[in-house]
C-alpha atoms as a PDB file:
ATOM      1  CA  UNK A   1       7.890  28.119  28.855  1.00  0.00           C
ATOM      2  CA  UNK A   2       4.996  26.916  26.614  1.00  0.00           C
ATOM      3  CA  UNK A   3       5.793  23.831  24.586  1.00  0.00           C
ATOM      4  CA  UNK A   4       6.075  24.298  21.203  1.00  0.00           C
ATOM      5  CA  UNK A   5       4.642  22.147  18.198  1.00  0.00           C
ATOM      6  CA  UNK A   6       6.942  20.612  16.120  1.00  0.00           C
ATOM      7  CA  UNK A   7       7.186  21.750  12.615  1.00  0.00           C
ATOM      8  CA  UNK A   8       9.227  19.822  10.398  1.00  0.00           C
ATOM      9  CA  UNK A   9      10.803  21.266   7.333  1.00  0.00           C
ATOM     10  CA  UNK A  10       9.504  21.715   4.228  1.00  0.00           C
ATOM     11  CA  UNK A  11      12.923  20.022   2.565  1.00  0.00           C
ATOM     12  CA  UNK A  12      15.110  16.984   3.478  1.00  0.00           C
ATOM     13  CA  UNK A  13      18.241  16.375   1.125  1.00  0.00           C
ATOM     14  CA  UNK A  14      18.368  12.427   0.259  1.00  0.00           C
ATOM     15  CA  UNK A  15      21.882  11.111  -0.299  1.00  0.00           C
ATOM     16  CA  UNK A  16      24.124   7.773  -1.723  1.00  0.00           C
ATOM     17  CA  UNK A  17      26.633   7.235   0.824  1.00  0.00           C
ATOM     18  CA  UNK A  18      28.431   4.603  -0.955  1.00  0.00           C
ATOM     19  CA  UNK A  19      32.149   3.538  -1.825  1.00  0.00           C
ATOM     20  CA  UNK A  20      32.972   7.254  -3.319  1.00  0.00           C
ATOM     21  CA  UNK A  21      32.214  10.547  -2.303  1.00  0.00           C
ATOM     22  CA  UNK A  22      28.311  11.039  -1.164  1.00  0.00           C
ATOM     23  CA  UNK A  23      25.849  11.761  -4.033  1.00  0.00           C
ATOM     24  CA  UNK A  24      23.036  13.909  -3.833  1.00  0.00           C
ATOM     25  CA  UNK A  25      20.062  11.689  -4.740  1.00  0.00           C
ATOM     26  CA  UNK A  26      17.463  14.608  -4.717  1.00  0.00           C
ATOM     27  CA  UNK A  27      14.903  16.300  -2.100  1.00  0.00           C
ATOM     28  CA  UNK A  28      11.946  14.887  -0.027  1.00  0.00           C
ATOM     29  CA  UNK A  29       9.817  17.703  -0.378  1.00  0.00           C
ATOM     30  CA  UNK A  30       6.253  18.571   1.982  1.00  0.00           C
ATOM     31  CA  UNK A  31       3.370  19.615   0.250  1.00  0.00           C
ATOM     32  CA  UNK A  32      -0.450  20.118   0.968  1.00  0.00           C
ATOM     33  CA  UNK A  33       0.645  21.265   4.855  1.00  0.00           C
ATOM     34  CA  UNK A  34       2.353  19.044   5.493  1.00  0.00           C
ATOM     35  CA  UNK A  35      -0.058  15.954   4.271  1.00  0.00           C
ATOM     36  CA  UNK A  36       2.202  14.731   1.400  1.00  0.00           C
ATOM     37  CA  UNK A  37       6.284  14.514   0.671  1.00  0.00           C
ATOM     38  CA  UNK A  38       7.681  14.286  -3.123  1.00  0.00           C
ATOM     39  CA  UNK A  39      10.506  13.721  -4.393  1.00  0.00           C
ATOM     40  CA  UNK A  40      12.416  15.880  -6.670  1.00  0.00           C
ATOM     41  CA  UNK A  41      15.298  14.343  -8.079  1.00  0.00           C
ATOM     42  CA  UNK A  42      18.704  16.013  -8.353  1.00  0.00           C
ATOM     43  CA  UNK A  43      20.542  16.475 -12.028  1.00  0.00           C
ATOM     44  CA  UNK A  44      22.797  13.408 -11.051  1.00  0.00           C
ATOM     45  CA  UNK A  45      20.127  11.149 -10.794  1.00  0.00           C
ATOM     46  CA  UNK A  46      21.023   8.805 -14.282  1.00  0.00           C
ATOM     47  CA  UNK A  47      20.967   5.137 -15.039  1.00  0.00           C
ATOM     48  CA  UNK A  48      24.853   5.248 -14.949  1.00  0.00           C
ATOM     49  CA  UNK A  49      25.047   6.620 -11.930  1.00  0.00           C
ATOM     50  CA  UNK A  50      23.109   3.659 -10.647  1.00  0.00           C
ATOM     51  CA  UNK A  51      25.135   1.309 -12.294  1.00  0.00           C
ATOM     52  CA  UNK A  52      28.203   2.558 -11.114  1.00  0.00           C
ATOM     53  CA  UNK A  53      27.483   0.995  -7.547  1.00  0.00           C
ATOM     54  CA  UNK A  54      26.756  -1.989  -8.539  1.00  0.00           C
ATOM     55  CA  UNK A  55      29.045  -3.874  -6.154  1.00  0.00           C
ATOM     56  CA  UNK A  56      27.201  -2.087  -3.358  1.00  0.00           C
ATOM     57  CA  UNK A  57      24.151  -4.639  -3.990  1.00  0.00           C
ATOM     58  CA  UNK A  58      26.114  -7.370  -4.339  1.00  0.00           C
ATOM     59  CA  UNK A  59      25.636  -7.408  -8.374  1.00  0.00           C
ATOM     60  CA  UNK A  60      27.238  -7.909 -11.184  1.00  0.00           C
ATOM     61  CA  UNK A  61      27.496  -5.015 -13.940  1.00  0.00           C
ATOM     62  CA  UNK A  62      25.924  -7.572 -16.527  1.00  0.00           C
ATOM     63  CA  UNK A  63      23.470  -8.813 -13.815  1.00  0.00           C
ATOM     64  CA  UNK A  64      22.858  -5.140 -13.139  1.00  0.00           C
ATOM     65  CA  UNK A  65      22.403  -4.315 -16.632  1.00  0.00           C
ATOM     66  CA  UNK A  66      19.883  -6.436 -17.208  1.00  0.00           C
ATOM     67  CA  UNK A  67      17.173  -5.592 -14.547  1.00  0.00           C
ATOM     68  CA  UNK A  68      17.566  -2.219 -16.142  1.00  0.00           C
ATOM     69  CA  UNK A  69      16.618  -3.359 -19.258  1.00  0.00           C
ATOM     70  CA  UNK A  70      13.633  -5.360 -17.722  1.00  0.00           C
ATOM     71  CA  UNK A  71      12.650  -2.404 -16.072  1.00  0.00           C
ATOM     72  CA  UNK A  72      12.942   0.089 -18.966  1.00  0.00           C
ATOM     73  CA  UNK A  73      10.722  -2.593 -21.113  1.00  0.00           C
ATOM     74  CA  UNK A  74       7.997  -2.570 -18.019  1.00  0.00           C
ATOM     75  CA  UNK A  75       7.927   1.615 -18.300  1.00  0.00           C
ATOM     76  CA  UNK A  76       7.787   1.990 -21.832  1.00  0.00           C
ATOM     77  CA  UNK A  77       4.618  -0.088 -21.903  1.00  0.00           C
ATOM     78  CA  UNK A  78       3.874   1.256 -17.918  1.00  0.00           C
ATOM     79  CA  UNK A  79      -0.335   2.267 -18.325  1.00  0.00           C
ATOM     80  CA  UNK A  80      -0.642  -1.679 -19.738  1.00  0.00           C
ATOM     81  CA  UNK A  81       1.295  -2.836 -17.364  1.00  0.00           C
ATOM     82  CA  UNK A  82      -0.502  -1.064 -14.866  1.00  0.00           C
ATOM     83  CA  UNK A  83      -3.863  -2.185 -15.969  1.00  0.00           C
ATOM     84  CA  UNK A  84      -2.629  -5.821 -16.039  1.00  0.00           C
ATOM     85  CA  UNK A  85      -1.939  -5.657 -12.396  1.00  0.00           C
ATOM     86  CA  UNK A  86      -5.396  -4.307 -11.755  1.00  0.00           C
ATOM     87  CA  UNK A  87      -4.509  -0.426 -11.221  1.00  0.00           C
ATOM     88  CA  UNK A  88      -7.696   0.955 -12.593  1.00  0.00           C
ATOM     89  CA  UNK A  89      -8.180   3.489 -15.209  1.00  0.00           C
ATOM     90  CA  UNK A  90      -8.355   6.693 -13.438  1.00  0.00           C
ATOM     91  CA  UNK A  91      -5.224   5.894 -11.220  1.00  0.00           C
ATOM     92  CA  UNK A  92      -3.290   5.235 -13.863  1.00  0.00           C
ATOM     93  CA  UNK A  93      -4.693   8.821 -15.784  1.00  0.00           C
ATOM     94  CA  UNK A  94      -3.240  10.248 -12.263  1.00  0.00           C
ATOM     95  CA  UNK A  95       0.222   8.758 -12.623  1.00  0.00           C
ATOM     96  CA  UNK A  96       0.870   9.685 -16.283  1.00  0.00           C
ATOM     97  CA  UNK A  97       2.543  12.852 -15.574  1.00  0.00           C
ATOM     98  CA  UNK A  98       5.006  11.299 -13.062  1.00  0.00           C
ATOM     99  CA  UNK A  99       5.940   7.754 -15.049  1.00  0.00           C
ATOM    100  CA  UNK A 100       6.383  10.218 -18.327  1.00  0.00           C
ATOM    101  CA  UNK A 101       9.317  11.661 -16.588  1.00  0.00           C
ATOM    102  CA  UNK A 102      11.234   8.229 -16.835  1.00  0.00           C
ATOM    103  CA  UNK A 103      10.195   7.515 -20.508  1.00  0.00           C
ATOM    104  CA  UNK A 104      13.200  10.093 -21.883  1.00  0.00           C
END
């Protein structure tokens, strides 16, 4: 019996397995044979869905609420935030499509 390469699959489902039922978080996804993995994230995938496991990170819900606001400050303003930390120019041209996703 020859041995056989492995081949690992092209999709991997990536769950929250926390205090209630298990959430579907989204897919890690292959591309470019198998030289790069994605992520595509499922419908659920909201800022109040986060929130609502809060306790799981040892947070408050105001504590919580306010790294999200931090955060949604540092991507509404991401490409000069990104230059500030030294991310040059074309990298940041390269990112656009993905960090636009979180801007809605």
């Amino acid at each position: 019996m020859a041995d056989k390469a492995y081949t690992p699959a092209s999709e991997m489902s990536l769950w929250w397995l926390g205090q209630t039922k298990p959430q579907l978080i989204g897919q890690l996804v292959l591309a470019e044979n198998n030289r790069k993995v994605g992520l595509a994230y499922a419908d659920e995938s909201s800022i109040s869905n986060a929130l609502s496991q809060v306790a799981a990170f040892g947070l408050k819900l105001s504590e919580a609420k306010d790294m999200v606001s931090n955060i949604q400050k540092v991507v509404a303003t991401w490409p000069e935030h990104f230059a500030q930390m030294g991310v040059r120019a074309r990298e940041i041209e390269m990112l656009r499509v993905s960090m636009n996703r979180f801007r809605q």
